[in-house]
PDB file of N, CA and C in Angstrom:
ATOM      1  N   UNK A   1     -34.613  -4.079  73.540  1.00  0.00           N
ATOM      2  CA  UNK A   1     -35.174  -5.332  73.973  1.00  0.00           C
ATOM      3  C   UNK A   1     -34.831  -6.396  72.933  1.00  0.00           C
ATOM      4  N   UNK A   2     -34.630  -7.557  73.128  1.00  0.00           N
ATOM      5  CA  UNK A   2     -33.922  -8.828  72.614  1.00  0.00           C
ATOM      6  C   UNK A   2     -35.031  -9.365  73.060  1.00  0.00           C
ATOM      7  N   UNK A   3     -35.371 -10.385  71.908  1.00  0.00           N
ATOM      8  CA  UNK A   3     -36.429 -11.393  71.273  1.00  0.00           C
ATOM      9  C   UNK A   3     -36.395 -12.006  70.808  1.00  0.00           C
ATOM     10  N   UNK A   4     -36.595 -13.641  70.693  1.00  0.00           N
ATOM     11  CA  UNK A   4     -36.147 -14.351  69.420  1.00  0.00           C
ATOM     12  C   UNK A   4     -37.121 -15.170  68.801  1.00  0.00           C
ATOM     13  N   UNK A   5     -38.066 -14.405  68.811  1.00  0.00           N
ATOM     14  CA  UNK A   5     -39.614 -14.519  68.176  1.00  0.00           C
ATOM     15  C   UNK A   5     -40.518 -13.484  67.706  1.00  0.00           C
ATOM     16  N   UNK A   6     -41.131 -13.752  66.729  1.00  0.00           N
ATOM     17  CA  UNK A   6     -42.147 -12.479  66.325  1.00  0.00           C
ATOM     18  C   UNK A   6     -44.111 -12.731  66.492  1.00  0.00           C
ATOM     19  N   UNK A   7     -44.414 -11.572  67.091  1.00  0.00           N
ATOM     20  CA  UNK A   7     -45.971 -11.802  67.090  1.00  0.00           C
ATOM     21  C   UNK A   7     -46.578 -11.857  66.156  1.00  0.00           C
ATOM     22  N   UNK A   8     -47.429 -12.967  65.925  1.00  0.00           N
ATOM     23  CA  UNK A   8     -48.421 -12.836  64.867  1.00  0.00           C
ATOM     24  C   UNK A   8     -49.918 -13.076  65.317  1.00  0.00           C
ATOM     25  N   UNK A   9     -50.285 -12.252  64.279  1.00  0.00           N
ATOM     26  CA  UNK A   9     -52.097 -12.461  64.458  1.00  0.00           C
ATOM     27  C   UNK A   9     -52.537 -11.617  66.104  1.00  0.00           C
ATOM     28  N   UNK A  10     -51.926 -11.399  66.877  1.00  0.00           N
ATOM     29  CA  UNK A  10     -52.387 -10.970  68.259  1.00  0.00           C
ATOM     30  C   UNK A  10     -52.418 -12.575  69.065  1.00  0.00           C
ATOM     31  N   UNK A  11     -52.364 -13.536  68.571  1.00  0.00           N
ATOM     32  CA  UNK A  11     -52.274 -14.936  69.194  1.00  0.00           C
ATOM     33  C   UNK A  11     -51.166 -15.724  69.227  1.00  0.00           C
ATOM     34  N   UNK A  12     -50.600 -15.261  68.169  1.00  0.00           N
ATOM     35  CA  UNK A  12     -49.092 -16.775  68.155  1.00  0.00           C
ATOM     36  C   UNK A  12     -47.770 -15.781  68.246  1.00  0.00           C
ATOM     37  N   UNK A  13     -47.532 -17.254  68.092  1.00  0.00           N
ATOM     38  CA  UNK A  13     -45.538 -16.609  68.078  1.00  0.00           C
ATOM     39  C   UNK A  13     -45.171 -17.174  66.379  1.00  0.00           C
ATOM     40  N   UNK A  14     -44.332 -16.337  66.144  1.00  0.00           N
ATOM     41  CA  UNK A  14     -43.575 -16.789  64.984  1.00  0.00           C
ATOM     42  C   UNK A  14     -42.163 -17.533  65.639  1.00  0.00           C
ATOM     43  N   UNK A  15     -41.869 -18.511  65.823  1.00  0.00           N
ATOM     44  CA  UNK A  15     -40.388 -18.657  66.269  1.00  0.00           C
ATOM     45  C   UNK A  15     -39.791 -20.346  65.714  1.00  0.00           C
ATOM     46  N   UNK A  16     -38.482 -19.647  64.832  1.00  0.00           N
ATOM     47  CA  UNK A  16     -37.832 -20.540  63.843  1.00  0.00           C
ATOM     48  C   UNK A  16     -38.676 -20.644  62.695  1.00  0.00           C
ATOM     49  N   UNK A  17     -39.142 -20.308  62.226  1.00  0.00           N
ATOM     50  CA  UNK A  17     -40.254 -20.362  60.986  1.00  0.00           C
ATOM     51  C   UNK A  17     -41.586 -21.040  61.157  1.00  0.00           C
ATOM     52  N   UNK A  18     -41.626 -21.469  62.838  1.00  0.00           N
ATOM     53  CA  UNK A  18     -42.940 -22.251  63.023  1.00  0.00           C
ATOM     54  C   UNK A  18     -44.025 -21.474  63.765  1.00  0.00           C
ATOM     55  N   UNK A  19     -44.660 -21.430  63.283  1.00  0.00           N
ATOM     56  CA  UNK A  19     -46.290 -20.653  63.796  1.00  0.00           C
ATOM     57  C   UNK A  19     -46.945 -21.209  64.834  1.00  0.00           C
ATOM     58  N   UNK A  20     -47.498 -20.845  66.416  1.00  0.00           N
ATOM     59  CA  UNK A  20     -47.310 -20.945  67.829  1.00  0.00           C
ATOM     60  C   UNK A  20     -48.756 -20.284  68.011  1.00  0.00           C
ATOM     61  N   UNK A  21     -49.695 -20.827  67.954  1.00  0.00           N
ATOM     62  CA  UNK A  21     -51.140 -20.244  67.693  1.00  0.00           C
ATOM     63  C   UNK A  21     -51.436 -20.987  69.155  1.00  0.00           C
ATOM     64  N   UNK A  22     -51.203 -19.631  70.282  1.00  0.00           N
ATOM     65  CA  UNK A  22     -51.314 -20.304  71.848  1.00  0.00           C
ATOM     66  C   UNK A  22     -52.459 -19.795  71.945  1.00  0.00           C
ATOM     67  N   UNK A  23     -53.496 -19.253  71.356  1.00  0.00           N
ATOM     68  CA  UNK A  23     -54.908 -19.286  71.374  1.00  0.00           C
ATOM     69  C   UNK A  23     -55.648 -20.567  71.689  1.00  0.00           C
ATOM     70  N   UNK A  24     -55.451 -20.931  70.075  1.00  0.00           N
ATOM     71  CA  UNK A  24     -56.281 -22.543  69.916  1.00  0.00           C
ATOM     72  C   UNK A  24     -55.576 -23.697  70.300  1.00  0.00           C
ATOM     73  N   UNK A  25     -54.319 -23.746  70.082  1.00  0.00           N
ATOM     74  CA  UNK A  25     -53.347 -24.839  70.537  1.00  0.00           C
ATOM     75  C   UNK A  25     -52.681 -25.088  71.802  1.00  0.00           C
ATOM     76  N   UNK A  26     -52.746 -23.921  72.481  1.00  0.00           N
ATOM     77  CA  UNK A  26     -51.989 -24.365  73.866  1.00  0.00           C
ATOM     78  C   UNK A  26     -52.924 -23.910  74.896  1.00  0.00           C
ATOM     79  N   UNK A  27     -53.049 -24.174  76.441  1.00  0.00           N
ATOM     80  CA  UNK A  27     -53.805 -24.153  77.521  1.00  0.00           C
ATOM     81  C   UNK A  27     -52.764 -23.323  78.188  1.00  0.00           C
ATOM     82  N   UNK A  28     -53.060 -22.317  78.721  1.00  0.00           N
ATOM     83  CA  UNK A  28     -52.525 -21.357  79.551  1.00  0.00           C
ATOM     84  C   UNK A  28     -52.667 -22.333  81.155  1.00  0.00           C
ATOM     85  N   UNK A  29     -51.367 -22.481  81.316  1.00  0.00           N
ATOM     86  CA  UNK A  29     -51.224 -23.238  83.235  1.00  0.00           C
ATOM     87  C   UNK A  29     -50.922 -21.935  83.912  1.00  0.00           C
ATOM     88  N   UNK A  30     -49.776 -21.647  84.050  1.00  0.00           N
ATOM     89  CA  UNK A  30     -49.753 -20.568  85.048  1.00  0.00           C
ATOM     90  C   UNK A  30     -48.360 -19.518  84.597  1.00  0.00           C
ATOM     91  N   UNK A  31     -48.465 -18.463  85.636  1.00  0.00           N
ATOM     92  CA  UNK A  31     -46.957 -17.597  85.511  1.00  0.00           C
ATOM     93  C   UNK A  31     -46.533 -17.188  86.594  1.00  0.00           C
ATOM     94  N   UNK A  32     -45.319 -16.965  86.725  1.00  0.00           N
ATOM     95  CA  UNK A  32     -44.644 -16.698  87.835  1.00  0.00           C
ATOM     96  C   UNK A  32     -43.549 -15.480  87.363  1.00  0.00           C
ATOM     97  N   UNK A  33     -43.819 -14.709  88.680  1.00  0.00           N
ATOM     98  CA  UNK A  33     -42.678 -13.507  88.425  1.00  0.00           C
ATOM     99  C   UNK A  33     -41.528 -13.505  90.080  1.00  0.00           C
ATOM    100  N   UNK A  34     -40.604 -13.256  89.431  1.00  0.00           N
ATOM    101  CA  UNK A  34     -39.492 -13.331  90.348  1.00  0.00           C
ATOM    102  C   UNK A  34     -38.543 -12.140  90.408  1.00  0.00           C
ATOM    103  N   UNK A  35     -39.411 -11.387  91.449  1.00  0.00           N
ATOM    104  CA  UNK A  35     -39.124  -9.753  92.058  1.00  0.00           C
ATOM    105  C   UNK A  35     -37.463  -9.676  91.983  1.00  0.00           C
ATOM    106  N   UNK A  36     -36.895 -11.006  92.302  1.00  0.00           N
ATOM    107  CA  UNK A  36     -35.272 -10.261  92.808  1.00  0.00           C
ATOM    108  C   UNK A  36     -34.642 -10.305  91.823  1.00  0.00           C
ATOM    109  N   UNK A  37     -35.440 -11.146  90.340  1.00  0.00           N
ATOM    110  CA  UNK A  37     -34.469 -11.353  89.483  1.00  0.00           C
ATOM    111  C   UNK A  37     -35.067 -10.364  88.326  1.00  0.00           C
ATOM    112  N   UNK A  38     -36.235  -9.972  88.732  1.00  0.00           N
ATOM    113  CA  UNK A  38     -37.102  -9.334  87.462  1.00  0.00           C
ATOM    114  C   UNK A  38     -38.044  -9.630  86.319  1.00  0.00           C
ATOM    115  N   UNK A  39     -38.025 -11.490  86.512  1.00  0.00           N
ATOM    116  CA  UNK A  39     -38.771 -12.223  85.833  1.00  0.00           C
ATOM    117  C   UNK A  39     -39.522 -12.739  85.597  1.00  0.00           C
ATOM    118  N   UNK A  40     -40.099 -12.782  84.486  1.00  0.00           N
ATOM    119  CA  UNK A  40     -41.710 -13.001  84.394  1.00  0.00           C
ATOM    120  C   UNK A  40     -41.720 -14.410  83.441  1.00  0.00           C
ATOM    121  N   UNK A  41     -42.085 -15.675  83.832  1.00  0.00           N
ATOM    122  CA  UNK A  41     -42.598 -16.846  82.995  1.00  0.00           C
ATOM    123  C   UNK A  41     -43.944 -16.880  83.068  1.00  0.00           C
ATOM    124  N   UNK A  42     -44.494 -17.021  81.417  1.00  0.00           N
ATOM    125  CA  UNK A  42     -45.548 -17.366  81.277  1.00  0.00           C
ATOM    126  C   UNK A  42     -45.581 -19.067  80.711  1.00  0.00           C
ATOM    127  N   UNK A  43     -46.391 -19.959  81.086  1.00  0.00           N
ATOM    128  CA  UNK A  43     -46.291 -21.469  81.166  1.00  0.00           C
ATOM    129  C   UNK A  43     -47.512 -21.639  80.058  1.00  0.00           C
ATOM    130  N   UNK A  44     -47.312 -22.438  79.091  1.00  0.00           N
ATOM    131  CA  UNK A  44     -48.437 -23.457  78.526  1.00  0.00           C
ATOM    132  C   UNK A  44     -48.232 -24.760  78.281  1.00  0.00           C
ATOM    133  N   UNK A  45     -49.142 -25.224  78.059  1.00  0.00           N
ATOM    134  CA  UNK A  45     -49.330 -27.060  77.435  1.00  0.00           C
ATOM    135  C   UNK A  45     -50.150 -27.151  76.211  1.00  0.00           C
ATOM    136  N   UNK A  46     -49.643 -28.099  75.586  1.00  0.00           N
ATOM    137  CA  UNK A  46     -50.257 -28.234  74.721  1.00  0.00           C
ATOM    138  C   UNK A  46     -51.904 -28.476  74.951  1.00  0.00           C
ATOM    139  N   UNK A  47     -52.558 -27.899  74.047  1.00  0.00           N
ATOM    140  CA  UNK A  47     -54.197 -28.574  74.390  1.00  0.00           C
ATOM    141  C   UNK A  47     -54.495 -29.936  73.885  1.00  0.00           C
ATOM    142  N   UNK A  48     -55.510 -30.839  74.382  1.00  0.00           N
ATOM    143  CA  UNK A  48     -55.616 -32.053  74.289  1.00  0.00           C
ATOM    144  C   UNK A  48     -56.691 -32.282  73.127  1.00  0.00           C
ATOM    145  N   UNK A  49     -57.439 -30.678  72.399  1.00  0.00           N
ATOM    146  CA  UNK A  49     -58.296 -30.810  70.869  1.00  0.00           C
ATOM    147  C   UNK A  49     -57.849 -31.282  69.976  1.00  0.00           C
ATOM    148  N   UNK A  50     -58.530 -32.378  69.650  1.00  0.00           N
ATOM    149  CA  UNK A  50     -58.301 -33.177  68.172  1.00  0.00           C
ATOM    150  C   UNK A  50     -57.763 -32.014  66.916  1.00  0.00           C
ATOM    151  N   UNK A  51     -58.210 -30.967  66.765  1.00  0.00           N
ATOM    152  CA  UNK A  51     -57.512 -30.015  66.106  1.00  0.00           C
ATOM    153  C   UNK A  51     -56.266 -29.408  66.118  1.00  0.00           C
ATOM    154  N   UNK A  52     -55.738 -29.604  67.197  1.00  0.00           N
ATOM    155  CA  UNK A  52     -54.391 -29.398  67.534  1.00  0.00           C
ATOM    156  C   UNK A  52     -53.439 -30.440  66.700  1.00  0.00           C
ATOM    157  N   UNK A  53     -52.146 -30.113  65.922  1.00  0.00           N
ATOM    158  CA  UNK A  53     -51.516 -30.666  65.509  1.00  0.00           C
ATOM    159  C   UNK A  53     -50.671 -32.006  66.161  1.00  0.00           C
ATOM    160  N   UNK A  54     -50.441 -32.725  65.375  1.00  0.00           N
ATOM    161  CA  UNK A  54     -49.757 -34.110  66.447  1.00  0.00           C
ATOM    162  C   UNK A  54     -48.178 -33.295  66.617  1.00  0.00           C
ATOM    163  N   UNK A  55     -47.645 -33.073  65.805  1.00  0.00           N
ATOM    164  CA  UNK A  55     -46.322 -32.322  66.168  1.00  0.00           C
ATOM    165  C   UNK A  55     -46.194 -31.446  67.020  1.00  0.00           C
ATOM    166  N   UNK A  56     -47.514 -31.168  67.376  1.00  0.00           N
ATOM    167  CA  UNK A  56     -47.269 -29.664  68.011  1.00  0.00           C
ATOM    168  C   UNK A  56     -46.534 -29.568  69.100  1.00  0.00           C
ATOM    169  N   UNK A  57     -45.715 -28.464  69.759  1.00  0.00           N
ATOM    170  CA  UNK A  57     -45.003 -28.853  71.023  1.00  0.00           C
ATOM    171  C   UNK A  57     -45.925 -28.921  72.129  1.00  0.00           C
ATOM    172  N   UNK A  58     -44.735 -29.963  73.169  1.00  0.00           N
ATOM    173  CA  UNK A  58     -46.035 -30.558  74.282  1.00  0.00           C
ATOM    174  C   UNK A  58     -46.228 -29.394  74.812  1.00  0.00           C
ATOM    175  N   UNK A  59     -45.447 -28.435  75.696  1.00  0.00           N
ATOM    176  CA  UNK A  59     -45.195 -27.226  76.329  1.00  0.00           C
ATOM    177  C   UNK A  59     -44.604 -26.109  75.764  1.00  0.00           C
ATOM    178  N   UNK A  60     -44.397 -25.054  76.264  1.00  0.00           N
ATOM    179  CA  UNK A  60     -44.178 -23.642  75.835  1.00  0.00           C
ATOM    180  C   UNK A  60     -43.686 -22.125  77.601  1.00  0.00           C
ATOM    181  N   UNK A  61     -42.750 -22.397  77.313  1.00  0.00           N
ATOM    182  CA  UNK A  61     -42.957 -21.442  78.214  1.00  0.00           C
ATOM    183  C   UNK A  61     -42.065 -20.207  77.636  1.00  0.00           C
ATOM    184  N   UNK A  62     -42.397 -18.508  77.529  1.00  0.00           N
ATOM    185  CA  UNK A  62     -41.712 -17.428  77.724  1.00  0.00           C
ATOM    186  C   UNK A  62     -41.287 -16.905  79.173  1.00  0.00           C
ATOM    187  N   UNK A  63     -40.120 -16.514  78.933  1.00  0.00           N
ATOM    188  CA  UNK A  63     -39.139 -16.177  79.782  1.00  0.00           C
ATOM    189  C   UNK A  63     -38.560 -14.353  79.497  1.00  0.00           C
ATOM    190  N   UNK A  64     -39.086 -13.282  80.370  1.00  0.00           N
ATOM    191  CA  UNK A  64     -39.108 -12.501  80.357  1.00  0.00           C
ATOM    192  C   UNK A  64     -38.339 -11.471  81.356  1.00  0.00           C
ATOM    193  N   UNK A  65     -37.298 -11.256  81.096  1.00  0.00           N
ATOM    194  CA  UNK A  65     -35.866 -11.229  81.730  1.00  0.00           C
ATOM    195  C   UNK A  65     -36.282  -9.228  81.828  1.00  0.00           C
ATOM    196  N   UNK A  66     -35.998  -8.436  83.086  1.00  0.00           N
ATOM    197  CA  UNK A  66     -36.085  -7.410  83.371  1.00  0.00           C
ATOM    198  C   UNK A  66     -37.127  -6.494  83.206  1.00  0.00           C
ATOM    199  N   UNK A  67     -37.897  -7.066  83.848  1.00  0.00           N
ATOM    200  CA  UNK A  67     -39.364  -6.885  83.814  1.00  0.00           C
ATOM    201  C   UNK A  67     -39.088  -5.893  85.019  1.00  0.00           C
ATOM    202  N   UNK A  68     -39.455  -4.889  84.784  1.00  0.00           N
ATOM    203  CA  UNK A  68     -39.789  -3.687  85.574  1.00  0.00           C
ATOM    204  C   UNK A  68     -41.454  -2.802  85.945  1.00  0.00           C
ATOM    205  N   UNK A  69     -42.281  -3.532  85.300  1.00  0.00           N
ATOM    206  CA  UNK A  69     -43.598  -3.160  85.010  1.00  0.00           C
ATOM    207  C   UNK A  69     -44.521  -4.424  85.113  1.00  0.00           C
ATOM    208  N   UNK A  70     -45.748  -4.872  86.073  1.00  0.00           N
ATOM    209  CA  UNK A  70     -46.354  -6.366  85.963  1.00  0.00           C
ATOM    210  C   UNK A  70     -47.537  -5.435  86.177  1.00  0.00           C
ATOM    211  N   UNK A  71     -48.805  -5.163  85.654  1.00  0.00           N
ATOM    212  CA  UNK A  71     -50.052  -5.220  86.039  1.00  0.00           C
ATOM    213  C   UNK A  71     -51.086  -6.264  85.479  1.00  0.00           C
ATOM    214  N   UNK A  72     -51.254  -6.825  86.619  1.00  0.00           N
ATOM    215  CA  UNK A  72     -52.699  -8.273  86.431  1.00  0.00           C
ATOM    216  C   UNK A  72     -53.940  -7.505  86.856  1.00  0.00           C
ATOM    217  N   UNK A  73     -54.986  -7.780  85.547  1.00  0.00           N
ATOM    218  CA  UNK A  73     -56.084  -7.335  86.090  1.00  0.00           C
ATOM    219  C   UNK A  73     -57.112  -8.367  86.725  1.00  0.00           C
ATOM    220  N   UNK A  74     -58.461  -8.161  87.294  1.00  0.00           N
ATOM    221  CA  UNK A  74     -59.255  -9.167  87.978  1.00  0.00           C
ATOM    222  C   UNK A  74     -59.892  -9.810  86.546  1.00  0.00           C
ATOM    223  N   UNK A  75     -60.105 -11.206  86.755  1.00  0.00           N
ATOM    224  CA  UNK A  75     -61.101 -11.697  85.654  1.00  0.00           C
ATOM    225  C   UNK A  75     -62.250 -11.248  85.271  1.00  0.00           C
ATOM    226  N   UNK A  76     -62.991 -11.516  84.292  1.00  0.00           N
ATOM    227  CA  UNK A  76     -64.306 -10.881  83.910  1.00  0.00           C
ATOM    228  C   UNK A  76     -64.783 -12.069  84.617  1.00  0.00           C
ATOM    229  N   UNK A  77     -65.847 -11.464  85.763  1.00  0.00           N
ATOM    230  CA  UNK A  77     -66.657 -12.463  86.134  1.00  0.00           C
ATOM    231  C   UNK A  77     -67.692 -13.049  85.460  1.00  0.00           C
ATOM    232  N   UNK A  78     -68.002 -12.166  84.102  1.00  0.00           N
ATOM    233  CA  UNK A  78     -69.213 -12.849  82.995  1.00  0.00           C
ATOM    234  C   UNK A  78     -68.638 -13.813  82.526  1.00  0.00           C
ATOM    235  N   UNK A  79     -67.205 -13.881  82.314  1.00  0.00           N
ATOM    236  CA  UNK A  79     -66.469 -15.312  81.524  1.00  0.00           C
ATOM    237  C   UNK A  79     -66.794 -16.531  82.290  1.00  0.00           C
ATOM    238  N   UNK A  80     -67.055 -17.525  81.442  1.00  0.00           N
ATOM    239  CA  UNK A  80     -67.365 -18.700  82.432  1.00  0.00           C
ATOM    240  C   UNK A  80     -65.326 -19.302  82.638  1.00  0.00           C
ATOM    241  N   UNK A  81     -65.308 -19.549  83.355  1.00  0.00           N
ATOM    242  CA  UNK A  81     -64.376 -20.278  83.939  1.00  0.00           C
ATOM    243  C   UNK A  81     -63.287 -21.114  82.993  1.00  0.00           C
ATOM    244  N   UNK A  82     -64.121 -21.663  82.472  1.00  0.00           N
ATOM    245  CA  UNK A  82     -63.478 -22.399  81.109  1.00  0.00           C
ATOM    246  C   UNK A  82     -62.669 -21.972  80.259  1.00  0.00           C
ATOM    247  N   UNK A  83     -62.783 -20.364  80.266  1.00  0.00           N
ATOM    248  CA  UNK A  83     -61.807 -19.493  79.858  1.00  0.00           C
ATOM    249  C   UNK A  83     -61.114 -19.088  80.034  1.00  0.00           C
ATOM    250  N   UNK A  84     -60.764 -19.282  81.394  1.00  0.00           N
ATOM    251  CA  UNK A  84     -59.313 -18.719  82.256  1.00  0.00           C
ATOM    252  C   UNK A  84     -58.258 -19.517  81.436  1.00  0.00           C
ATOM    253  N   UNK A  85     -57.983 -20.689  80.659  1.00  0.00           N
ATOM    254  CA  UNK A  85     -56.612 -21.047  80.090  1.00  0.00           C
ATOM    255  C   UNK A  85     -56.531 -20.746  79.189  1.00  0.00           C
ATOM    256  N   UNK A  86     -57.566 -20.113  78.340  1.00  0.00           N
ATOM    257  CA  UNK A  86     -57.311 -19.484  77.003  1.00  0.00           C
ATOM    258  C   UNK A  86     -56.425 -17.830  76.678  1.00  0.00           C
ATOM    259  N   UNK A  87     -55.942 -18.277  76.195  1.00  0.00           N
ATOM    260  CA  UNK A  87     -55.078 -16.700  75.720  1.00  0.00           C
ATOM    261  C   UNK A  87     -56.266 -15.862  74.451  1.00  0.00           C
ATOM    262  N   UNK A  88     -56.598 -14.601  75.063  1.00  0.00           N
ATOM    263  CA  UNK A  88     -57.368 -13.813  74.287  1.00  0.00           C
ATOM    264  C   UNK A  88     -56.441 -13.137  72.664  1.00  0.00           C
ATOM    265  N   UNK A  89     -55.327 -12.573  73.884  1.00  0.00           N
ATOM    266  CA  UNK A  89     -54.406 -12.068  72.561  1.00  0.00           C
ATOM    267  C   UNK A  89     -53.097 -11.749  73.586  1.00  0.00           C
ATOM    268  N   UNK A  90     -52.117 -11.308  72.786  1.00  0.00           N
ATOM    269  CA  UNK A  90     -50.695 -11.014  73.065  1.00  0.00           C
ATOM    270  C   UNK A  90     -50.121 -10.050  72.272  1.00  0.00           C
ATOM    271  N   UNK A  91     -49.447  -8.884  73.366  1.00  0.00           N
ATOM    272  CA  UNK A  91     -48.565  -8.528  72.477  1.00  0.00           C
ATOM    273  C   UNK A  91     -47.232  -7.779  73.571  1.00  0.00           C
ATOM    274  N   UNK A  92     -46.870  -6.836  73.637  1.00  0.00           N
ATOM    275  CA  UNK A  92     -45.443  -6.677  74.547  1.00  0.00           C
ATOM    276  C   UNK A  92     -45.088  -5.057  74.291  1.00  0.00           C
ATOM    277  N   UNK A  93     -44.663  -4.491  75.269  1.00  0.00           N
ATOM    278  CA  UNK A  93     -43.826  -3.289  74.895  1.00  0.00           C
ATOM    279  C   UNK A  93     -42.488  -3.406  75.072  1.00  0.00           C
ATOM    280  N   UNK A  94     -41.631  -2.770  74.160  1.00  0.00           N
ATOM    281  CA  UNK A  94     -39.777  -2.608  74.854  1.00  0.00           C
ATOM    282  C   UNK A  94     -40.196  -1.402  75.523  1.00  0.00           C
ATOM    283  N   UNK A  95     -39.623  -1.729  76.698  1.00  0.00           N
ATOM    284  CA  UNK A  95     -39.427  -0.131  77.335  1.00  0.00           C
ATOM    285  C   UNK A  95     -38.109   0.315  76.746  1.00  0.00           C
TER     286      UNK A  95
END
């Protein structure tokens, strides 16, 4: 498997030497997988918290090329709602 980023913390990306903390900094929009091609995009935006860096990038999307494996589970219905754009954690297998 080919990558051109490294996980850190269970939340960010390491990529080009810049630290990608899509926890606190970015809003999870949506993902799309594309059966004929095998691909999986996951979409963010930047978040609009005063804590968020001014540099930070506006958007973010991974692009996940031969995806042979997708399981989505149901939301925790105890989560309030507000939490559906937050990223809990991340991480990936190579098959």
């Amino acid at each position: 498997m080919n990558v051109n980023f490294q996980l850190e913390d269970n939340i960010a990306l390491n990529f080009k030497s810049k630290y990608i903390d899509l926890h606190n900094s970015f809003d999870f929009v949506n993902f799309e997988y594309k059966v004929e091609t095998q691909t999986l995009i996951l979409r963010w935006v930047k978040s609009p918290g005063d804590w968020v860096k001014k540099d930070e990038l506006e958007y973010l999307a991974l692009i996940h090329k031969g995806v042979n494996y997708l399981s989505i589970s149901a939301r925790d219905p105890e989560m309030p709602n507000t939490e559906d754009n937050c990223l809990s954690e991340i991480s990936y297998f190579p098959y």
